[in-house]
C-alpha atoms as a PDB file:
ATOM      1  CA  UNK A   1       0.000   0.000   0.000  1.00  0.00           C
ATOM      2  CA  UNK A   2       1.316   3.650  -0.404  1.00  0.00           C
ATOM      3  CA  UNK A   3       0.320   6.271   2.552  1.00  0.00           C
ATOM      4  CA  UNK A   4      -0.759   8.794  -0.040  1.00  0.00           C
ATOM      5  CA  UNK A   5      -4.038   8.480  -1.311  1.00  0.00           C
ATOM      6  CA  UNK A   6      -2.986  10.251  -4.373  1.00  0.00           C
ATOM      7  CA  UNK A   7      -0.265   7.788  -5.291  1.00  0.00           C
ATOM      8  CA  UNK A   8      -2.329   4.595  -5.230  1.00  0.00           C
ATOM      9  CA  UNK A   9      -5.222   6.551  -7.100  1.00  0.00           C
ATOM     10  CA  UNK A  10      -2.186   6.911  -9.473  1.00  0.00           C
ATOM     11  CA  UNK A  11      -1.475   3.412  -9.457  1.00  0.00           C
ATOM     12  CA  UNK A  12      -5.404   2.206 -10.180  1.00  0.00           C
ATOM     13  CA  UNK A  13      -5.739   4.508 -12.595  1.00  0.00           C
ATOM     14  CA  UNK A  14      -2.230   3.276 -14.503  1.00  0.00           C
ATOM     15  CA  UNK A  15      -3.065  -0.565 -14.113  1.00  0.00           C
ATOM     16  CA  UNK A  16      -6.830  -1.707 -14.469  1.00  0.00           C
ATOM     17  CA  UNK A  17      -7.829  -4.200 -12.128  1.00  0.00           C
ATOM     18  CA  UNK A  18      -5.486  -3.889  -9.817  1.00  0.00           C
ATOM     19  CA  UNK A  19      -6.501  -4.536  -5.912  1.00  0.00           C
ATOM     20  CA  UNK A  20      -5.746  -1.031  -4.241  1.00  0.00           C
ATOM     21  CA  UNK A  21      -5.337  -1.721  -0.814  1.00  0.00           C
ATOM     22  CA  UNK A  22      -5.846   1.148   1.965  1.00  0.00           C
ATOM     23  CA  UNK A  23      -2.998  -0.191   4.536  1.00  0.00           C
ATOM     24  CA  UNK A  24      -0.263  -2.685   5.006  1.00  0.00           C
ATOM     25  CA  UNK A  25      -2.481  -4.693   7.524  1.00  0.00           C
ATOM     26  CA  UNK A  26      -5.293  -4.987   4.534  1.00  0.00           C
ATOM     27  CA  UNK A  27      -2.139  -6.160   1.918  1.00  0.00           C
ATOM     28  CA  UNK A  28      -0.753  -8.881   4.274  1.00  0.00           C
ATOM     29  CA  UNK A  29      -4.373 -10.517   5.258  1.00  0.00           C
ATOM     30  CA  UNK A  30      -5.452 -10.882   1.200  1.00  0.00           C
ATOM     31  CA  UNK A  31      -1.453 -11.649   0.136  1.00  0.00           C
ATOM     32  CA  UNK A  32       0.610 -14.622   0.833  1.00  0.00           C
ATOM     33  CA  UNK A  33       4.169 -12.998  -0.770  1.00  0.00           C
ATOM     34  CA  UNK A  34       4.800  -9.360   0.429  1.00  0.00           C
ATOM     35  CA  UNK A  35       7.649  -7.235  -1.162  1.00  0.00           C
ATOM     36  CA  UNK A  36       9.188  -4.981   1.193  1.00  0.00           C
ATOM     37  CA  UNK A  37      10.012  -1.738  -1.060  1.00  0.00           C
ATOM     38  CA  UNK A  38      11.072   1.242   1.434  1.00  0.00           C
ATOM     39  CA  UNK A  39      12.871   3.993   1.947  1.00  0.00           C
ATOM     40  CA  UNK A  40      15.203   2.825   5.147  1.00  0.00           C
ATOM     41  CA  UNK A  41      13.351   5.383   7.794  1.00  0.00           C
ATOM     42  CA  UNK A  42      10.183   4.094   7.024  1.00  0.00           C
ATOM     43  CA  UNK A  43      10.780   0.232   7.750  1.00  0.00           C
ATOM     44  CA  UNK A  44      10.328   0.018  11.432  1.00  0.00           C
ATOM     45  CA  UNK A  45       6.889   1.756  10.582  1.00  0.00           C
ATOM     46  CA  UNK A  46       5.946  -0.725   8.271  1.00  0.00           C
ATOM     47  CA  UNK A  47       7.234  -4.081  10.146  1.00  0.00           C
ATOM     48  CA  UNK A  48       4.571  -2.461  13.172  1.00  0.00           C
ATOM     49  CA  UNK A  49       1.992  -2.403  11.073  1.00  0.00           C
ATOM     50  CA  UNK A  50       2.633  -5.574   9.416  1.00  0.00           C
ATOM     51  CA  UNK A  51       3.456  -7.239  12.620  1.00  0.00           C
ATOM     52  CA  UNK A  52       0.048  -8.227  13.476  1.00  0.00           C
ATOM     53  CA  UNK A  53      -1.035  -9.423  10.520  1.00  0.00           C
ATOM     54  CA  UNK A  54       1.781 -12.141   8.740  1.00  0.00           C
ATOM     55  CA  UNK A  55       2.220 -15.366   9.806  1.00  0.00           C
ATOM     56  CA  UNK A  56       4.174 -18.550   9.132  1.00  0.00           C
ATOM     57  CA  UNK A  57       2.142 -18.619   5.144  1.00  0.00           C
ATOM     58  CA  UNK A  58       3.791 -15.475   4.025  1.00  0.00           C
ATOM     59  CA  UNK A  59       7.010 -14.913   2.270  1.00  0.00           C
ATOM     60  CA  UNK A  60       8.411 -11.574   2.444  1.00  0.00           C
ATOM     61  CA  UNK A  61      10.651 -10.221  -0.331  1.00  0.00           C
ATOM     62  CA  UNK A  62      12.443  -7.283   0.543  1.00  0.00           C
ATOM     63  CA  UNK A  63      14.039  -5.197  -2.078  1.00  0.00           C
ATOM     64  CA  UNK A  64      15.105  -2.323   0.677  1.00  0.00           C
ATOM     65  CA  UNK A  65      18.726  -1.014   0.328  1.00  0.00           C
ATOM     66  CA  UNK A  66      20.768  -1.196   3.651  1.00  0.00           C
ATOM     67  CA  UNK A  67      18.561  -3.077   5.738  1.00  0.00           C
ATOM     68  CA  UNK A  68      19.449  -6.603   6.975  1.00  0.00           C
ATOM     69  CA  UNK A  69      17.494  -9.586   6.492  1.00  0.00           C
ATOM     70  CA  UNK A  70      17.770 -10.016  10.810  1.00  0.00           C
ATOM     71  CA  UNK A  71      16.379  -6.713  11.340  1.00  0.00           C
ATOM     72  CA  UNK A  72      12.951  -7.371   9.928  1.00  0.00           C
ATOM     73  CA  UNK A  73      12.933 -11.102  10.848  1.00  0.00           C
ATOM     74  CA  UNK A  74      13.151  -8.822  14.494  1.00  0.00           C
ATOM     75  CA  UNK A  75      10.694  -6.735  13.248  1.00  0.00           C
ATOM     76  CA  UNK A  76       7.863  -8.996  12.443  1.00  0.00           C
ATOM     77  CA  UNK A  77       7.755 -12.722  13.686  1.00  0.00           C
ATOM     78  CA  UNK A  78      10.238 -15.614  13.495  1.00  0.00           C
ATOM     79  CA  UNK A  79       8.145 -18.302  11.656  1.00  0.00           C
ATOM     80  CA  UNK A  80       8.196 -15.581   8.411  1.00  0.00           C
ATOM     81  CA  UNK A  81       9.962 -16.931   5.675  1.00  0.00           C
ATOM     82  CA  UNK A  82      12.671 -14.256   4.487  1.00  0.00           C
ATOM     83  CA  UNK A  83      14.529 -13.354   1.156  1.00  0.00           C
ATOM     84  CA  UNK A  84      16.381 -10.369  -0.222  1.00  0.00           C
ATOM     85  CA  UNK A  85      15.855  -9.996  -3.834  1.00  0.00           C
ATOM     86  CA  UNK A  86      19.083  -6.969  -4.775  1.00  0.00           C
ATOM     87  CA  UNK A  87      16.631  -4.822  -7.569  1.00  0.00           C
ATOM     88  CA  UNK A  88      18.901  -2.544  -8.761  1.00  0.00           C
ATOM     89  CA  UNK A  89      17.143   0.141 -10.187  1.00  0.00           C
ATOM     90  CA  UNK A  90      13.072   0.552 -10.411  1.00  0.00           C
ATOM     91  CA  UNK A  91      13.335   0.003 -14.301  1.00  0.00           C
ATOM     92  CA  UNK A  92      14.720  -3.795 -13.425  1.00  0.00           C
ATOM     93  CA  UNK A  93      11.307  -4.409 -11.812  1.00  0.00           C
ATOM     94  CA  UNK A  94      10.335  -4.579 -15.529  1.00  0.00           C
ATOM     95  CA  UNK A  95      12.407  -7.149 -17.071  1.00  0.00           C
ATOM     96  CA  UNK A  96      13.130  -9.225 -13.916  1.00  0.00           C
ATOM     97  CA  UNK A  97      11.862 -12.253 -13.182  1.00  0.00           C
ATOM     98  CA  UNK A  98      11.560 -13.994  -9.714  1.00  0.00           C
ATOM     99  CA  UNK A  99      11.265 -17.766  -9.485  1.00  0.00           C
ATOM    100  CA  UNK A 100      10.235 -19.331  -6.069  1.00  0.00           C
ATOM    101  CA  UNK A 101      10.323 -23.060  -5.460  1.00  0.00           C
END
């Protein structure tokens, strides 16, 4: 979810049919694979709102520069399954793919 209503307006209008979700709580309840995409201040924020809501079915990818996979294993709960997935610009989002097991 983005905090700005703006942004994910943005975001429905640019891809039709796309779930727009109001908070990270909502996103973790209807998803079972969460990509972590934050600015480095903003991840403690976003592991206490998520915190409540992931469990052991979730994988979370996290694509956030500088921030260690044992920090937001801390941040949420230990049965979450972890991986780092080094995106190296936004345009790679594009033509990368991701292939889980």
């Amino acid at each position: 979810s983005d905090p700005f209503e703006a942004a994910r307006d943005g975001f429905a209008a640019q891809v039709p049919g796309a779930n727009i979700a109001q908070d990270n709580q909502q996103v973790a309840s209807e998803a079972d694979v969460l990509f972590l995409a934050v600015k480095p201040q903003m991840m403690d924020g976003v592991l206490a709102d998520l915190k409540p809501t992931v469990s052991g079915r979730h994988l979370i990818i996290s694509i956030a520069a500088g921030i260690p996979l044992s920090r937001i294993s801390e941040g949420l709960r230990e049965e979450v399954r972890l991986m780092r997935h080094p995106f190296v610009k936004p345009q790679d989002l594009d033509c990368t793919r991701l292939m889980l097991d």
